[in-house]
PDB file of N, CA and C in Angstrom:
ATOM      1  N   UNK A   1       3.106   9.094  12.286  1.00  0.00           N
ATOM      2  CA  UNK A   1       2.158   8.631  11.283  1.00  0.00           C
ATOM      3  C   UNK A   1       2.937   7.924  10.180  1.00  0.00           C
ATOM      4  N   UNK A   2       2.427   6.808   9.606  1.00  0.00           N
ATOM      5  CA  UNK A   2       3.219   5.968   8.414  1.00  0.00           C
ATOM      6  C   UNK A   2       3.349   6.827   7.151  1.00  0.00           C
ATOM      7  N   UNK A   3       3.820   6.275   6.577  1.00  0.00           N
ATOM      8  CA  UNK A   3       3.638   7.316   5.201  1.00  0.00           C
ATOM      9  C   UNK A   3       2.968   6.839   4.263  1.00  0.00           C
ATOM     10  N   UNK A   4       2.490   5.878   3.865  1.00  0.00           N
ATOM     11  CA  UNK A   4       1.184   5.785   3.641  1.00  0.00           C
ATOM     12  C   UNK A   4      -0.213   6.455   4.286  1.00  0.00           C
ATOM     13  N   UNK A   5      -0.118   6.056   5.710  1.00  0.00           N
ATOM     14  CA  UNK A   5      -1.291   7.146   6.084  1.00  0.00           C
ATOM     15  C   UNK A   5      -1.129   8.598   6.239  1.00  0.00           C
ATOM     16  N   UNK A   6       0.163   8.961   6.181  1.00  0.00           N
ATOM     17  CA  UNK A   6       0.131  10.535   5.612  1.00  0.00           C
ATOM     18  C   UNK A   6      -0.484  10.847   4.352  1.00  0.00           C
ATOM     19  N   UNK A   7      -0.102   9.846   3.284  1.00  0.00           N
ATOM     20  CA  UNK A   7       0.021  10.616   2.364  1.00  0.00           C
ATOM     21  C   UNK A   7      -1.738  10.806   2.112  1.00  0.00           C
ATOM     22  N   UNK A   8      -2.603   9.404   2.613  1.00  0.00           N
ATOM     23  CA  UNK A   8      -4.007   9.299   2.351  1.00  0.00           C
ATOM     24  C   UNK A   8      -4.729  10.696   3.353  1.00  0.00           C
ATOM     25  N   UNK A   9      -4.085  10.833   4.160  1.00  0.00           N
ATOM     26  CA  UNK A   9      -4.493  11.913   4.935  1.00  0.00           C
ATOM     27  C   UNK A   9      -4.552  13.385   4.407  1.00  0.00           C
ATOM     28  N   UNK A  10      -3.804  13.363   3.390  1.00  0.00           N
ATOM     29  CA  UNK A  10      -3.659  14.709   2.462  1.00  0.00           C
ATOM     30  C   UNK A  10      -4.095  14.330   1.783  1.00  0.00           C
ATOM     31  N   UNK A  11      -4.117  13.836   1.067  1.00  0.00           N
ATOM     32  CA  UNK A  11      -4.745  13.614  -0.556  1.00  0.00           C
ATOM     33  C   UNK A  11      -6.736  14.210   0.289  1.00  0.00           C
ATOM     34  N   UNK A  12      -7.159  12.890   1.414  1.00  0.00           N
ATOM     35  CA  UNK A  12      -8.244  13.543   1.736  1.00  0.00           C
ATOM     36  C   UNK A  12      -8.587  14.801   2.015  1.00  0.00           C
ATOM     37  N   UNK A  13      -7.198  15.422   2.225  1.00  0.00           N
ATOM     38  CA  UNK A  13      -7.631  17.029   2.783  1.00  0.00           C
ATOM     39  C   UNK A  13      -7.362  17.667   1.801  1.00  0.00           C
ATOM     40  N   UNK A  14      -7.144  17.480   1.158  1.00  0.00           N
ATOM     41  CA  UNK A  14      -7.286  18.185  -0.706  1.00  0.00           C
ATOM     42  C   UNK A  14      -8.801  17.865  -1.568  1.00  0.00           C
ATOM     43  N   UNK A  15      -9.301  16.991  -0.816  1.00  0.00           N
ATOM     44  CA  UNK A  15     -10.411  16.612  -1.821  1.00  0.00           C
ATOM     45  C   UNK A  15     -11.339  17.215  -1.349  1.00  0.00           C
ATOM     46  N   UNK A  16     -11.595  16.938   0.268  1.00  0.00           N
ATOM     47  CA  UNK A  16     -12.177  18.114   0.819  1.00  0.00           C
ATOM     48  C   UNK A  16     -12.415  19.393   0.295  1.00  0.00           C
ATOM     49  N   UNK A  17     -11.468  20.272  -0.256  1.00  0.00           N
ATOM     50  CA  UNK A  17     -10.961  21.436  -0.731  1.00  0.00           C
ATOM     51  C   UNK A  17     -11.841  21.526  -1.717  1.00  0.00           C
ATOM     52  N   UNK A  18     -12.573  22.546  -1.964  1.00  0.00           N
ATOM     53  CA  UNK A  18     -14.194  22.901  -2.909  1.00  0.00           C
ATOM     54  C   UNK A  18     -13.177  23.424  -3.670  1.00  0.00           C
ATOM     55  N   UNK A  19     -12.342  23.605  -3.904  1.00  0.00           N
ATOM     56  CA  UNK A  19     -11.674  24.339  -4.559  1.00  0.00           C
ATOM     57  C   UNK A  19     -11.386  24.086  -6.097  1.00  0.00           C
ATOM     58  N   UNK A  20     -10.580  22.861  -5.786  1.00  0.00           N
ATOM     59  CA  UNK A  20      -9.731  22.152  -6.554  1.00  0.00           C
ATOM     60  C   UNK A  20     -11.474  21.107  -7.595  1.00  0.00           C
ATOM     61  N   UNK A  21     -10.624  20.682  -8.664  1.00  0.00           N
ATOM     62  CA  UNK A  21     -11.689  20.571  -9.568  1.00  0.00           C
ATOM     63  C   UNK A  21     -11.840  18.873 -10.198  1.00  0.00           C
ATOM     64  N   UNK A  22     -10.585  18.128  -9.422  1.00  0.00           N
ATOM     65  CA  UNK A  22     -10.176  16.970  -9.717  1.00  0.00           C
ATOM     66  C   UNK A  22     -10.756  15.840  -8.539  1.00  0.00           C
ATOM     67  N   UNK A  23     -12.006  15.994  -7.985  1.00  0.00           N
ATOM     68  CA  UNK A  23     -11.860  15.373  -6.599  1.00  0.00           C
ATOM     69  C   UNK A  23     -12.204  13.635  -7.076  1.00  0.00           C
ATOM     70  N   UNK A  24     -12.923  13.867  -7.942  1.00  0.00           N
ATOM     71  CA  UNK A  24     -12.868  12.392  -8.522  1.00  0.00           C
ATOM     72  C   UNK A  24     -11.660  11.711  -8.690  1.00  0.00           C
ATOM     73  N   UNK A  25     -10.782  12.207  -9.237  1.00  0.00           N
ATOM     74  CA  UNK A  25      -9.874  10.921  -9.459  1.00  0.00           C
ATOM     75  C   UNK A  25      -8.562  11.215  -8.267  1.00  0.00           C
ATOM     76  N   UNK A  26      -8.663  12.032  -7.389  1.00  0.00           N
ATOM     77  CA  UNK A  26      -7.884  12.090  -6.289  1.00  0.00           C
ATOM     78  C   UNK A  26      -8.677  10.902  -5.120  1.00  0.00           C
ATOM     79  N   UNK A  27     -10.023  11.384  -5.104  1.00  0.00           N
ATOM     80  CA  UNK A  27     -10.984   9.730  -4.080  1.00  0.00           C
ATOM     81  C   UNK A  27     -10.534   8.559  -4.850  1.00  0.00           C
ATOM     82  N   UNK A  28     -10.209   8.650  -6.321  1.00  0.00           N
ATOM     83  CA  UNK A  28      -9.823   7.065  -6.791  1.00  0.00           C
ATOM     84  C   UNK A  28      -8.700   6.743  -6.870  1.00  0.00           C
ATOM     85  N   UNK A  29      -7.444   7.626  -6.357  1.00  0.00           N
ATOM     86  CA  UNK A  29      -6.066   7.569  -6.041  1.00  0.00           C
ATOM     87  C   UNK A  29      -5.555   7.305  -4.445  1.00  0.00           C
ATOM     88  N   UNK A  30      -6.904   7.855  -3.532  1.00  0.00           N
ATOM     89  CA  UNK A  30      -7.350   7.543  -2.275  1.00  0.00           C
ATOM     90  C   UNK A  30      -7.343   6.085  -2.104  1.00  0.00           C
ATOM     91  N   UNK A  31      -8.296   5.882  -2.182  1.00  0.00           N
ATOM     92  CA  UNK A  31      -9.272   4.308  -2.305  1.00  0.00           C
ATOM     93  C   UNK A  31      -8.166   3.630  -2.477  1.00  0.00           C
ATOM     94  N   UNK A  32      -7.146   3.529  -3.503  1.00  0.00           N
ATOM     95  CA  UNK A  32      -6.339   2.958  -4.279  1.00  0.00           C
ATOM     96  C   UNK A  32      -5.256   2.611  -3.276  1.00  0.00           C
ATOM     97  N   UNK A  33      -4.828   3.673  -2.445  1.00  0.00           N
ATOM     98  CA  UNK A  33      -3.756   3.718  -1.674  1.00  0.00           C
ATOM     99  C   UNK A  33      -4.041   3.051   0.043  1.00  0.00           C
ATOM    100  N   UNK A  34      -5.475   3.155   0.137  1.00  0.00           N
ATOM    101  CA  UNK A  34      -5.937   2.417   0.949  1.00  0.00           C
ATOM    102  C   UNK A  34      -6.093   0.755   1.010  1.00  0.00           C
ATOM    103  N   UNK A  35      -6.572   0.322  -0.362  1.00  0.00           N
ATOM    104  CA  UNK A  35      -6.690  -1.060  -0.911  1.00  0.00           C
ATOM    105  C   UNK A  35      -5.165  -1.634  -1.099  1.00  0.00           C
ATOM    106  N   UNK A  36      -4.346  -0.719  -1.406  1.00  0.00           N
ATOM    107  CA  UNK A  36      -2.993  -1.320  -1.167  1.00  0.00           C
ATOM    108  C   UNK A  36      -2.122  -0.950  -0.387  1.00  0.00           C
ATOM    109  N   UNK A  37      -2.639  -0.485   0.756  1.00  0.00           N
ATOM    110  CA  UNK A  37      -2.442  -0.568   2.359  1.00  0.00           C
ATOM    111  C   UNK A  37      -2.847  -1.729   2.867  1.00  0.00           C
ATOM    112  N   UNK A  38      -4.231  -2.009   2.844  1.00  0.00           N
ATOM    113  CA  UNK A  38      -4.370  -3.328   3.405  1.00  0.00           C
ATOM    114  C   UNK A  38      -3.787  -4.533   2.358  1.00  0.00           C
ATOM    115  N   UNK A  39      -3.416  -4.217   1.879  1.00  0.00           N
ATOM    116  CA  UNK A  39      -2.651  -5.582   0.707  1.00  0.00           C
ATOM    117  C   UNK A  39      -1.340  -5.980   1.743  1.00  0.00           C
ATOM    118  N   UNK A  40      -1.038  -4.140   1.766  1.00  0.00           N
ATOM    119  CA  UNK A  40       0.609  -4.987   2.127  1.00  0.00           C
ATOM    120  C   UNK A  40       0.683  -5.715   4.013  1.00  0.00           C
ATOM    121  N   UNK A  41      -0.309  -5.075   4.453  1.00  0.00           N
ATOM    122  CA  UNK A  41      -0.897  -5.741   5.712  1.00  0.00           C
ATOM    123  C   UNK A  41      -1.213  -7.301   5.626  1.00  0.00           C
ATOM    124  N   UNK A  42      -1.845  -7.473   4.845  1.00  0.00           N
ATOM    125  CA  UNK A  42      -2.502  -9.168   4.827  1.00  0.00           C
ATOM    126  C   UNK A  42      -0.898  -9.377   4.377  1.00  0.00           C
ATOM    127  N   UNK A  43      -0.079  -9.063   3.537  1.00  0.00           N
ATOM    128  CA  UNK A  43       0.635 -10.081   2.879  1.00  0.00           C
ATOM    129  C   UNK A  43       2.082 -10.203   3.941  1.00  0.00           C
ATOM    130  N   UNK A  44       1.942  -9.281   4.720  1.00  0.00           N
ATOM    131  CA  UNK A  44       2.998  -8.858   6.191  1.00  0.00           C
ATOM    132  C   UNK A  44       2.634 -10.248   7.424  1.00  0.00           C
ATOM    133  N   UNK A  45       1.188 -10.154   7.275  1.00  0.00           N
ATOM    134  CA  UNK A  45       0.782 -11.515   8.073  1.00  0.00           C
ATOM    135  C   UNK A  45       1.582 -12.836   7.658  1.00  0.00           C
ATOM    136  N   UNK A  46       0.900 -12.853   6.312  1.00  0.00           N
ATOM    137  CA  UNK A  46       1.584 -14.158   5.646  1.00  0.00           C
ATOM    138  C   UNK A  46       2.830 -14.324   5.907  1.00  0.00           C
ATOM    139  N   UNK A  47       3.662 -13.282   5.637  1.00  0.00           N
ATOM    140  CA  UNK A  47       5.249 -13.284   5.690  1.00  0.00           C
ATOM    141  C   UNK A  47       5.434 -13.880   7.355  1.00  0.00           C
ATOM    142  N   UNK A  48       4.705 -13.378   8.244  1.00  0.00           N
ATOM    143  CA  UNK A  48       4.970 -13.474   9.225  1.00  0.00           C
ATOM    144  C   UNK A  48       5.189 -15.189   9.637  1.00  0.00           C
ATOM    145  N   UNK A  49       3.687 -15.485   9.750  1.00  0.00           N
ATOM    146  CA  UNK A  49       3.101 -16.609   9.582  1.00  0.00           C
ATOM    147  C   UNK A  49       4.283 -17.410   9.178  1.00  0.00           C
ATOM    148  N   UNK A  50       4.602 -17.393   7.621  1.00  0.00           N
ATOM    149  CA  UNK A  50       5.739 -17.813   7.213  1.00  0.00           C
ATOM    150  C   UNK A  50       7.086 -18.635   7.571  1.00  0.00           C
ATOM    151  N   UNK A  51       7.286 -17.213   8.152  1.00  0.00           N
ATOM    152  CA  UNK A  51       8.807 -16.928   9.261  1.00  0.00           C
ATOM    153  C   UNK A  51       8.153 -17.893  10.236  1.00  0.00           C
ATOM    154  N   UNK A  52       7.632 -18.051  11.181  1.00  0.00           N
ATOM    155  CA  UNK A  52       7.610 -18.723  12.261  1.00  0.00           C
ATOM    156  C   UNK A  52       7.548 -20.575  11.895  1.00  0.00           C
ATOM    157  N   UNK A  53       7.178 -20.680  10.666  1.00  0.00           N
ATOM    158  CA  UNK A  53       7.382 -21.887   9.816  1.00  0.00           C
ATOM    159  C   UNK A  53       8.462 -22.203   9.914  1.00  0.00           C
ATOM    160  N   UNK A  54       9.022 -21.246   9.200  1.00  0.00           N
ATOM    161  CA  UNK A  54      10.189 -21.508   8.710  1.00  0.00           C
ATOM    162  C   UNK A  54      11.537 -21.810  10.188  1.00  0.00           C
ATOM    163  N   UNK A  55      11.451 -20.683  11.233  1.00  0.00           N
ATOM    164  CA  UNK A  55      12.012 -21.046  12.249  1.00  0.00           C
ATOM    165  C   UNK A  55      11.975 -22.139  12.786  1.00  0.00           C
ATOM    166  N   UNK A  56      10.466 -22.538  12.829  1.00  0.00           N
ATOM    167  CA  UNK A  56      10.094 -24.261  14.138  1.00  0.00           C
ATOM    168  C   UNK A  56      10.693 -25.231  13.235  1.00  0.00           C
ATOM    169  N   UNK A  57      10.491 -25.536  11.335  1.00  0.00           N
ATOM    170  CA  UNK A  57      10.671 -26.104  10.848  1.00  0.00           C
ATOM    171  C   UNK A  57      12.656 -26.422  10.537  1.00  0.00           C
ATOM    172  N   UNK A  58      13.019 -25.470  10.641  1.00  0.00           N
ATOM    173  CA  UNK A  58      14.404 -24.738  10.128  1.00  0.00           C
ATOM    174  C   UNK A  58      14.863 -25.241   8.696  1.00  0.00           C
ATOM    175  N   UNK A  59      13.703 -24.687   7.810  1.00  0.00           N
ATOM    176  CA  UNK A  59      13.480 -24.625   6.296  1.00  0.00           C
ATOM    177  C   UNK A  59      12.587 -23.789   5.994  1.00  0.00           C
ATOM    178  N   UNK A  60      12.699 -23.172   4.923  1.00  0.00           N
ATOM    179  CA  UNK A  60      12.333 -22.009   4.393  1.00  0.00           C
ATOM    180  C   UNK A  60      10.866 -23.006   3.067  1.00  0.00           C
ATOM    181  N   UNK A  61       9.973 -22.292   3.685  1.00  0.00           N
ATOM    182  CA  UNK A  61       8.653 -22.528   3.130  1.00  0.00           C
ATOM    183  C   UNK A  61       8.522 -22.279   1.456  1.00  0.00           C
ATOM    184  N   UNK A  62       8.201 -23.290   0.465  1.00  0.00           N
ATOM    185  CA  UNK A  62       8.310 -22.623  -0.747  1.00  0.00           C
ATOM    186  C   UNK A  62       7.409 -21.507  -1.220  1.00  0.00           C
ATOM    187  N   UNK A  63       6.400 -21.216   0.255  1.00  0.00           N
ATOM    188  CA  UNK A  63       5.220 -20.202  -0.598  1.00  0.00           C
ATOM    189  C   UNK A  63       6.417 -18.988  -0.212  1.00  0.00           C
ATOM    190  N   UNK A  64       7.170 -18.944   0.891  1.00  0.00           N
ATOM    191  CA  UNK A  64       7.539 -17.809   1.032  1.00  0.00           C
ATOM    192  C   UNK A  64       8.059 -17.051  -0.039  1.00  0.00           C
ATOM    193  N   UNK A  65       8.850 -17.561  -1.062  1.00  0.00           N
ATOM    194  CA  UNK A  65       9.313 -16.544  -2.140  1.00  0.00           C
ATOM    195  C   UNK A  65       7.978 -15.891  -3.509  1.00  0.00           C
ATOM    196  N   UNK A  66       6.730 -16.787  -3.158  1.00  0.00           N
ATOM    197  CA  UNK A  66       5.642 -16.501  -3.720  1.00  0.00           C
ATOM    198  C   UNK A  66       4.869 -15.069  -2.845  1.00  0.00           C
ATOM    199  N   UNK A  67       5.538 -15.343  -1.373  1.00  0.00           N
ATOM    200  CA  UNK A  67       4.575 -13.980  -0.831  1.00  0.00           C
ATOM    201  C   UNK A  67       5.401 -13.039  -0.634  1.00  0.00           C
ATOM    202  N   UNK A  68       6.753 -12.915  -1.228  1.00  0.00           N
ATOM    203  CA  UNK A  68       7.469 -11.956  -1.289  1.00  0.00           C
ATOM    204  C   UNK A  68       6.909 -11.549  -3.092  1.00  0.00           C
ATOM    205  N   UNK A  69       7.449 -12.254  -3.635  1.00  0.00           N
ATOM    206  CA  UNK A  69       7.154 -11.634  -5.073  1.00  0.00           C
ATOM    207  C   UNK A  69       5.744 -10.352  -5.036  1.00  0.00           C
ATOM    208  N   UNK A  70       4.948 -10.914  -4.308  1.00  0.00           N
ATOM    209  CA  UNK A  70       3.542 -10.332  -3.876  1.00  0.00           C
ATOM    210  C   UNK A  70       3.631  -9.172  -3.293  1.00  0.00           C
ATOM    211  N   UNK A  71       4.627  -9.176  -2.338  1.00  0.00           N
ATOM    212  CA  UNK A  71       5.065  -8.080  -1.643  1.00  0.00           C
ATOM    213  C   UNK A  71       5.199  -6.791  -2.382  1.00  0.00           C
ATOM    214  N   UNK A  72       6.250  -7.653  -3.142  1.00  0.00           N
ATOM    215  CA  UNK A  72       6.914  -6.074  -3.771  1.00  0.00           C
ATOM    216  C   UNK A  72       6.133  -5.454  -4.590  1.00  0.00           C
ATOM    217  N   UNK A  73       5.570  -6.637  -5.213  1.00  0.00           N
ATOM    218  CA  UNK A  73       4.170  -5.658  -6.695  1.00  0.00           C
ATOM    219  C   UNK A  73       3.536  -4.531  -6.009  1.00  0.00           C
ATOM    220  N   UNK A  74       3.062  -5.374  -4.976  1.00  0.00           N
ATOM    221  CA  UNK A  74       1.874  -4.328  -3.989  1.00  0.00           C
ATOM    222  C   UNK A  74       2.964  -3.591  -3.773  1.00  0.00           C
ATOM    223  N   UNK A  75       4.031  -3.347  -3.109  1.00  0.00           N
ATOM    224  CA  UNK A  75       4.962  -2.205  -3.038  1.00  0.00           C
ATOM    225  C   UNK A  75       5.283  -0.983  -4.035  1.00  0.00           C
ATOM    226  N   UNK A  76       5.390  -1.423  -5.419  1.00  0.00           N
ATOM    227  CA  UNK A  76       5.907  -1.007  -6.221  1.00  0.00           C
ATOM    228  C   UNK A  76       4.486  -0.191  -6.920  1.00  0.00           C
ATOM    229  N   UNK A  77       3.308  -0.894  -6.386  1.00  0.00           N
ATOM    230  CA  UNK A  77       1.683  -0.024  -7.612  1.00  0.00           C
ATOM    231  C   UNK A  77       1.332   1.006  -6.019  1.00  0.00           C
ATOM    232  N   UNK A  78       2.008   0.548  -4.811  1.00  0.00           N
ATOM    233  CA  UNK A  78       1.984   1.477  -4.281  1.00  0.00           C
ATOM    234  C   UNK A  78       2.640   2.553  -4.287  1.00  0.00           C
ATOM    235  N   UNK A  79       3.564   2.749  -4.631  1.00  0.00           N
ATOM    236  CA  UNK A  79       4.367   3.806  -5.035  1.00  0.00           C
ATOM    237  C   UNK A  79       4.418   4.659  -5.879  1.00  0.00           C
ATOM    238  N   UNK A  80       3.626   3.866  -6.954  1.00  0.00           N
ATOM    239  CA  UNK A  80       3.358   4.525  -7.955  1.00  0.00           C
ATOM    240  C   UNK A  80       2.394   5.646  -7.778  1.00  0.00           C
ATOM    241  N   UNK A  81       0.993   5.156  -7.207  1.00  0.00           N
ATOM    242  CA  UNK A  81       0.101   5.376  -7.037  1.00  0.00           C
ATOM    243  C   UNK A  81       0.274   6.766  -6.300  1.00  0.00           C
ATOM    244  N   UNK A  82       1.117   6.539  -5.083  1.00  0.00           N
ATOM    245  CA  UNK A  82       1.625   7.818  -4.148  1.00  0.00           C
ATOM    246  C   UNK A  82       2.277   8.721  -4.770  1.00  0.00           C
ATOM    247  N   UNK A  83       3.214   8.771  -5.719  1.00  0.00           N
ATOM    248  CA  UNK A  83       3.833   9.736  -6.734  1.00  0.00           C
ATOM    249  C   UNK A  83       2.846   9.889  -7.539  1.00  0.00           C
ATOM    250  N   UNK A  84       1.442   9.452  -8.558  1.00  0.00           N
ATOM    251  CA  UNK A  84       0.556  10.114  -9.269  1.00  0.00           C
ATOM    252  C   UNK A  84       0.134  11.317  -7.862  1.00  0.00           C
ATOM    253  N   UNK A  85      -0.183  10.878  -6.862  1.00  0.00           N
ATOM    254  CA  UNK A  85      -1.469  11.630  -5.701  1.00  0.00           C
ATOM    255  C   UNK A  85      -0.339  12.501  -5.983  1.00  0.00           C
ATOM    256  N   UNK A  86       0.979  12.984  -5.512  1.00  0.00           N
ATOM    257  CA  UNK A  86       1.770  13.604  -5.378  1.00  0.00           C
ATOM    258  C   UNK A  86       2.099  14.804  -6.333  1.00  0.00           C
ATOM    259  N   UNK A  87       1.483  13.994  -7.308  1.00  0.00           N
ATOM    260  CA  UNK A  87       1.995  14.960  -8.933  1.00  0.00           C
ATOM    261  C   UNK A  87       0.463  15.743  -8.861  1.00  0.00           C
ATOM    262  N   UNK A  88      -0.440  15.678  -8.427  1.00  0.00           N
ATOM    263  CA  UNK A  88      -1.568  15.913  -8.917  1.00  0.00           C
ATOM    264  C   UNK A  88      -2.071  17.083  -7.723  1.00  0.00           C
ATOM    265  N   UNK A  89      -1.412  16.581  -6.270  1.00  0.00           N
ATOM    266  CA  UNK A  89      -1.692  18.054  -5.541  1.00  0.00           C
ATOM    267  C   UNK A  89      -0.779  19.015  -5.610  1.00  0.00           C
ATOM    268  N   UNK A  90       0.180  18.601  -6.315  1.00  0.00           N
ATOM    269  CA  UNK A  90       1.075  20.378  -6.848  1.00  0.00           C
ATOM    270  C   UNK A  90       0.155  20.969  -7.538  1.00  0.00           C
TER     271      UNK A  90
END
């Protein structure tokens, strides 16, 4: 399993949990980690896409350093996002 979809996989099985008293903003730490799951998916295409440009052409595309920059944001609010879920089911 990725670790992204681990981590959405717990967070859901915590919210589940009648227990716990936070389920609202754990579904909006959910959601969150899902929406920038598929971010880094679409922007993995692009990269891809990209690369095969860049190979047939043998020059490097100027969007490519635009869909890296992209990359990493979505990388980096993902991470974040996974360390709040993280802090919040201790």
């Amino acid at each position: 399993m990725a670790y992204g979809a681990f981590i959405v996989h717990n967070v859901q099985l915590v919210i589940r949990d009648e227990s716990l008293g936070a389920h609202a903003e754990l579904y909006e730490l959910c959601e969150e980690l899902r929406a920038a799951a598929r971010q880094v998916n679409r922007v993995g295409v692009n990269l891809n896409q990209l690369a095969r440009i860049a190979n047939s052409m043998r020059s490097v595309p100027d969007e490519l350093s635009a869909a890296v920059d992209y990359l990493m944001h979505v990388l980096r609010r993902l991470e974040a996002v996974a360390i709040e879920a993280g802090r919040r089911l201790r």
